[in-house]
Protein backbone atom coordinates (compact mmCIF):
# COMPACT_ATOMS: atom_id res chain seq x y z
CA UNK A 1 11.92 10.71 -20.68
CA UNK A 2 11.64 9.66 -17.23
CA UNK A 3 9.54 6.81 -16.11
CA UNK A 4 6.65 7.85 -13.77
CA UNK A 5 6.17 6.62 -10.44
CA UNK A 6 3.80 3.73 -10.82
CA UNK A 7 5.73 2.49 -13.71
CA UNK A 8 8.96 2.19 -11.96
CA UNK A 9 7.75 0.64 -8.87
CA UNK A 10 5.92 -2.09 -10.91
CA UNK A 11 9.49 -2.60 -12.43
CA UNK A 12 11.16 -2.89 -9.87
CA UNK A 13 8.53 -5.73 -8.17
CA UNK A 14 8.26 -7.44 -11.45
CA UNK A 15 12.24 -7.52 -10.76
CA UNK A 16 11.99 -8.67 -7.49
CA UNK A 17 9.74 -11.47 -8.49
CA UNK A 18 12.58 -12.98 -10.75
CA UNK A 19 13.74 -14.14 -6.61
CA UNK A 20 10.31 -16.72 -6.22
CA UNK A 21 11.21 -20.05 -5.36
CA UNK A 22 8.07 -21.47 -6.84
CA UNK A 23 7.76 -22.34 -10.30
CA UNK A 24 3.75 -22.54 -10.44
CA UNK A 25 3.95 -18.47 -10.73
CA UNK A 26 6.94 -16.09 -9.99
CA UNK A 27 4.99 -12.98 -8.01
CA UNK A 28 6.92 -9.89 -6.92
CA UNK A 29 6.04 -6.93 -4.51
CA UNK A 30 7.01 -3.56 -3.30
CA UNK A 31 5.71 -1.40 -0.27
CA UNK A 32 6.45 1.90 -0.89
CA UNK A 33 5.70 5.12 1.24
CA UNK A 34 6.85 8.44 0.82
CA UNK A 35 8.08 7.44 -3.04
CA UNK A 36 10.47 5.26 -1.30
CA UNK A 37 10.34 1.66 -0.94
CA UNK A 38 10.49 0.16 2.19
CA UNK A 39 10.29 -3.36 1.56
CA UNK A 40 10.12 -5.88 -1.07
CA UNK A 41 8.68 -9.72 -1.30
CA UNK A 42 8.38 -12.67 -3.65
CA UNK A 43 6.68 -15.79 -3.31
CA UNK A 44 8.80 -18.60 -1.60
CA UNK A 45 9.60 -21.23 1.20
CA UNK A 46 10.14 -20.30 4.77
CA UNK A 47 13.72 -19.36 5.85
CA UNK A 48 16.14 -22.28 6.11
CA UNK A 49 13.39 -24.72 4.21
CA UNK A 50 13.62 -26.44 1.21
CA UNK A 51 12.26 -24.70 -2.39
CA UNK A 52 9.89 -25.61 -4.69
CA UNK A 53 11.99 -24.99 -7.58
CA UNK A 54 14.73 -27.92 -5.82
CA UNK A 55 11.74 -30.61 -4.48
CA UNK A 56 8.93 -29.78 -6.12
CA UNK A 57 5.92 -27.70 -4.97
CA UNK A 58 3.72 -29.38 -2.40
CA UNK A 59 0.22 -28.82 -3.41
CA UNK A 60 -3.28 -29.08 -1.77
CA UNK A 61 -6.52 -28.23 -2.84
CA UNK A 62 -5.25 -26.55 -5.63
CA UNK A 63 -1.88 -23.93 -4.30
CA UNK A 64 1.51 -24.89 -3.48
CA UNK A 65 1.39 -24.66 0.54
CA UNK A 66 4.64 -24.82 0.90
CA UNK A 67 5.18 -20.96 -0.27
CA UNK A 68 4.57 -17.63 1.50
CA UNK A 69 3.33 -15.26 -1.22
CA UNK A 70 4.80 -12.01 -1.70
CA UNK A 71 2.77 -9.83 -0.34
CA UNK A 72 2.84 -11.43 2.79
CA UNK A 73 6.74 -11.65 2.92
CA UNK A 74 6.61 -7.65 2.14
CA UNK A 75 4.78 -7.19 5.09
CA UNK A 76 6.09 -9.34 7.00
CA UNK A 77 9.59 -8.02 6.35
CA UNK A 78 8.53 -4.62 7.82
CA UNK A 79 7.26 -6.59 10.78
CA UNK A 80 10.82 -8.10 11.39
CA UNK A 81 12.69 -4.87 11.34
CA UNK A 82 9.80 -2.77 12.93
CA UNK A 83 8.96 -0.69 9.46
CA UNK A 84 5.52 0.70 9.25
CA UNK A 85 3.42 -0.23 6.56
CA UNK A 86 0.75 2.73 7.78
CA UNK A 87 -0.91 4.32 4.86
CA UNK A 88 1.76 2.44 2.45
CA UNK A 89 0.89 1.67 -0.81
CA UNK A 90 1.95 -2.30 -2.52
CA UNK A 91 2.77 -2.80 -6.28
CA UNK A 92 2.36 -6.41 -6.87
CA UNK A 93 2.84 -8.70 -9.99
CA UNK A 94 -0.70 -10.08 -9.43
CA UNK A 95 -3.93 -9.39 -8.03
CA UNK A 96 -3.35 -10.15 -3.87
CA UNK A 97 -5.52 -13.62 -2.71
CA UNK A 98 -8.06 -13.32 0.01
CA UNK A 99 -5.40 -13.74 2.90
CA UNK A 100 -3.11 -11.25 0.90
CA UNK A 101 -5.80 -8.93 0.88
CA UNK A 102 -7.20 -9.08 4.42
CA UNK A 103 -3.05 -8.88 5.70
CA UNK A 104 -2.75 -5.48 3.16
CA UNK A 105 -5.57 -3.70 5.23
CA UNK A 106 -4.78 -5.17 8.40
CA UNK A 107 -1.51 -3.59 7.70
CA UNK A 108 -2.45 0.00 7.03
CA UNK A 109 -1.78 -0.18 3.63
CA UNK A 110 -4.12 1.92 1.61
CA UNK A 111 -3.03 1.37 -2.08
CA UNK A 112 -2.66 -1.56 -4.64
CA UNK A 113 -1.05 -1.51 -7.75
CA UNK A 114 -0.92 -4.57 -9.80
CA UNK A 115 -0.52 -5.89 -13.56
CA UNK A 116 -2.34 -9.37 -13.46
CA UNK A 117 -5.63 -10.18 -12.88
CA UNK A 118 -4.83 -13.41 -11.63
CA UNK A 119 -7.43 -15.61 -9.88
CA UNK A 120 -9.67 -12.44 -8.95
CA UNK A 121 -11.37 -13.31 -5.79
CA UNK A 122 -14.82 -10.91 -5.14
CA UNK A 123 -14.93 -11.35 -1.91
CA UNK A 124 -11.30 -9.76 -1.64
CA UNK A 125 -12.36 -6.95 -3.92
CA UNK A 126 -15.16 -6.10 -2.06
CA UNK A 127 -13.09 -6.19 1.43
CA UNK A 128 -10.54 -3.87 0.08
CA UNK A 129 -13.29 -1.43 -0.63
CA UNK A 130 -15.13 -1.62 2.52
CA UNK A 131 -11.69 -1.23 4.14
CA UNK A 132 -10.89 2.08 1.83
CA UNK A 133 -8.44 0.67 -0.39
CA UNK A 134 -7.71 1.88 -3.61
CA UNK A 135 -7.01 -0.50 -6.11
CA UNK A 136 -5.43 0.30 -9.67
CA UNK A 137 -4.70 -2.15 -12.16
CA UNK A 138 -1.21 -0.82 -13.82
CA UNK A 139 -1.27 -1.94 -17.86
CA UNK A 140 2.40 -2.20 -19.31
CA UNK A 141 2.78 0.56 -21.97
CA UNK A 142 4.34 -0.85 -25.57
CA UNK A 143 8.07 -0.15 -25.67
């Protein structure tokens, strides 16, 4: 039987969060349009810097700033090699943080998909809505 859409895309960014640098919580995502992905992002240092996993995470206030989150490094990824994220959808590992979630809409991207409920923020919730984006939590099926 095949595996439907959301299913496989969630795969495939739980996969690509296997790649985070940052032991406090390995998060993967995928921008997809069209049913084809177009980029992919885990949490992790700047290019050239050191990694959490090597040094140790520098936290303050509570998060690790030395990371860029997935989400962010999906999108940002697009940015670098002039991809559109236009009326994309994201599959991510975890629920997207504030900044995630203002950077999704600023980016055109009108779908999230995610497995973890992780640190829920309302205020991001209720900016995603305003902004028209559909959010689906994706619940792994038993094997």
């Amino acid at each position: 039987m095949r595996k439907p859409w959301n299913e496989y895309f969630m795969d495939q960014a739980k996969m690509v969060a296997t790649r985070a640098t940052c032991d406090r919580l390995h998060v993967g995502a995928v921008i997809v349009r069209d049913k084809r992905i177009i980029s992919t992002g885990y949490n992790g240092s700047v290019a050239g810097d050191v990694h959490c996993h090597d040094v140790g995470c520098h936290v303050v206030n509570g998060h690790c700033i030395r990371t860029i989150h997935a989400e962010s490094n999906a999108i940002l990824q697009c940015a670098k090699f002039g991809v559109s994220t236009a009326d994309a959808s994201i599959y991510v590992t975890h629920f997207p943080c504030l900044l995630c979630s203002k950077q999704i809409i600023q980016a055109g991207i009108k779908e999230i998909y995610y497995t973890e409920g992780y640190r829920i923020d309302e205020y991001a919730v209720e900016l995603l809505q305003r902004a028209g984006v559909a959010i689906e939590q994706i619940v792994p099926q038993a094997e």
